[in-house]
Protein backbone atom coordinates (compact mmCIF):
# COMPACT_ATOMS: atom_id res chain seq x y z
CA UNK A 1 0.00 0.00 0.00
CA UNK A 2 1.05 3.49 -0.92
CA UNK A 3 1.52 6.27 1.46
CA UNK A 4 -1.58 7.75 -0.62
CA UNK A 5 -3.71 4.82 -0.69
CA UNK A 6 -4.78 4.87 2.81
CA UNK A 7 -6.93 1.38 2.35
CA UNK A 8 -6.96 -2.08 0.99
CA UNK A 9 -9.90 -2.27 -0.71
CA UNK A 10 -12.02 -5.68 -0.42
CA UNK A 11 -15.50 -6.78 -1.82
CA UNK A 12 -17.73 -7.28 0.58
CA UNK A 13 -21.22 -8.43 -1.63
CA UNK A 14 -22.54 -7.48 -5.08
CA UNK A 15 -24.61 -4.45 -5.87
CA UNK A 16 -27.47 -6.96 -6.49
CA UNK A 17 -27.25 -8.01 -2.76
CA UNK A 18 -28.30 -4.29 -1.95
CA UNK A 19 -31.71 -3.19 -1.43
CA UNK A 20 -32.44 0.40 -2.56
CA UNK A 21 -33.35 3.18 0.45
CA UNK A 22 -32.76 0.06 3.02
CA UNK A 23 -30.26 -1.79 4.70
CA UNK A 24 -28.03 -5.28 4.91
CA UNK A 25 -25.92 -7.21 6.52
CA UNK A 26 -22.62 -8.21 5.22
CA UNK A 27 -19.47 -10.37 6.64
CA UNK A 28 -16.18 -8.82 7.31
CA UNK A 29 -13.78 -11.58 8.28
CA UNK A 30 -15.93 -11.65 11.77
CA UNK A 31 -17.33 -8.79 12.05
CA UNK A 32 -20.91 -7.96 10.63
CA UNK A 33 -21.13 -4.61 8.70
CA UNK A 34 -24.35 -2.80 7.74
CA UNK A 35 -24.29 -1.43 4.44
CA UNK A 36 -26.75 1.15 3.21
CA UNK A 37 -27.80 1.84 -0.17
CA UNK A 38 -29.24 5.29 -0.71
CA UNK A 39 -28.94 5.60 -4.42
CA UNK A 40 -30.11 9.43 -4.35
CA UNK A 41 -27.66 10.93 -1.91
CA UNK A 42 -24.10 11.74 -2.42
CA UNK A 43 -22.48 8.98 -1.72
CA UNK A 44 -25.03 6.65 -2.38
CA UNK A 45 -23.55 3.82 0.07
CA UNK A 46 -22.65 3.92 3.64
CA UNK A 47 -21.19 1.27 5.88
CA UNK A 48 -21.55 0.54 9.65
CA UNK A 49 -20.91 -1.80 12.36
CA UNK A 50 -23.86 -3.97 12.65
CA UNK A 51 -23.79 -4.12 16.33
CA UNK A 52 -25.79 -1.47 18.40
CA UNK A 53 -23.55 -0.64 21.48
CA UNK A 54 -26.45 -0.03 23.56
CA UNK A 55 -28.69 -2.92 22.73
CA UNK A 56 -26.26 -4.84 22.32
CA UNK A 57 -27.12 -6.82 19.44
CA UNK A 58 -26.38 -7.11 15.71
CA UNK A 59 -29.53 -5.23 14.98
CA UNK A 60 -28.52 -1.70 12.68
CA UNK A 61 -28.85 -3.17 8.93
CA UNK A 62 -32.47 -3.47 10.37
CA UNK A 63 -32.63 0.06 11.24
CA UNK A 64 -35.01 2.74 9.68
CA UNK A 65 -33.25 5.24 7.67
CA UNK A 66 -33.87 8.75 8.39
CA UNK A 67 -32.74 12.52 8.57
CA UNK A 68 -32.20 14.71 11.46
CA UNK A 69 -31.37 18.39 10.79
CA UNK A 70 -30.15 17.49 7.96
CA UNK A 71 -27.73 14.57 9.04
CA UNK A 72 -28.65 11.06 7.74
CA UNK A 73 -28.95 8.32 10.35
CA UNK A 74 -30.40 5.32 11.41
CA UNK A 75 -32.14 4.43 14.15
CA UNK A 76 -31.70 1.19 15.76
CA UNK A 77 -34.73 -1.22 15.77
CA UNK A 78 -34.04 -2.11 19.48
CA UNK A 79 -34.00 1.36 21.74
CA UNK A 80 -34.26 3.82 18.76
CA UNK A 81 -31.12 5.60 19.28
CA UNK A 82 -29.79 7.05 15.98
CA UNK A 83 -26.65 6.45 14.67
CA UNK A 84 -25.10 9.35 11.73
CA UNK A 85 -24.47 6.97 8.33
CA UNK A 86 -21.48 9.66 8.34
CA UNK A 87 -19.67 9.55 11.35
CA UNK A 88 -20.99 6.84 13.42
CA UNK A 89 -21.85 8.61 16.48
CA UNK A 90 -25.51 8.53 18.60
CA UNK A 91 -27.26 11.81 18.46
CA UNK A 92 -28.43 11.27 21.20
CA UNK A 93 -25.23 9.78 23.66
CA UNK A 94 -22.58 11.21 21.79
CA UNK A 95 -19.76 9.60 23.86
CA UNK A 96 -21.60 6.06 21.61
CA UNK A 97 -20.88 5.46 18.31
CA UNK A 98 -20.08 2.73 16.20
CA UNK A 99 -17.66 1.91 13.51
CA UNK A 100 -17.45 3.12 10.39
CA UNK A 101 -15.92 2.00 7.07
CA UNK A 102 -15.34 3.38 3.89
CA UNK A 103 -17.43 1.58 1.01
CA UNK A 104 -17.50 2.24 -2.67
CA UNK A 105 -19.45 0.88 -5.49
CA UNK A 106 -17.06 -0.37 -8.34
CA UNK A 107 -19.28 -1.70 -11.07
CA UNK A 108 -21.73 -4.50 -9.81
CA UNK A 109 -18.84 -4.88 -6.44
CA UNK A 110 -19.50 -3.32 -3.41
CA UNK A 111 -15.67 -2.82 -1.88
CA UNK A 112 -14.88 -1.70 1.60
CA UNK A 113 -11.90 -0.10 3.04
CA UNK A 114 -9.73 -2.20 5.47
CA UNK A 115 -6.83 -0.03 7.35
């Protein structure tokens, strides 16, 4: 890897395995990531960790996708918290946030970042 290239990039699933304006659940090694597909925003596609830190469970791909202020989140099926698609972080306990990767859309692969 090149000082400039800052990831290796991996395929995680196939754009087919999306579902538009939803969410899924995708293996990383052993680690479940939640991968949104919002084909009108900019980008379209948006990767989490699937576990909710408060619930406690692999729950976030099952999230409803939503906007607050202008920041696009999701909330988290068990307690409702929401999570920023951008940054990771609960609006509303913002010392809890999850991880997030960096995903791109090459042709029909969906590739994610690995540091």
């Amino acid at each position: 890897m090149t000082a400039v290239e800052k990831h290796a990039w991996e395929m995680i699933c196939q754009r087919s395995d999306l579902v538009d304006g939803s969410g899924v659940c995708a293996l990383l090694g052993n680690k479940q990531v939640a991968l949104f597909y919002l084909p009108g925003e900019e980008p379209p596609l948006y990767a989490l960790g699937n576990r909710d830190p408060i619930g406690k469970a692999n729950v976030l791909s099952r999230g409803i996708i939503g906007d607050i202020n202008g920041e696009l989140v999701v909330a988290s099926p068990l307690y409702k918290q929401h999570f920023s698609l951008r940054t990771g972080v609960c609006l509303e306990q913002e010392e809890v946030s999850v991880e997030v990767y960096d995903v791109r859309l090459e042709g029909d692969s969906v590739l994610i970042g690995r540091r």
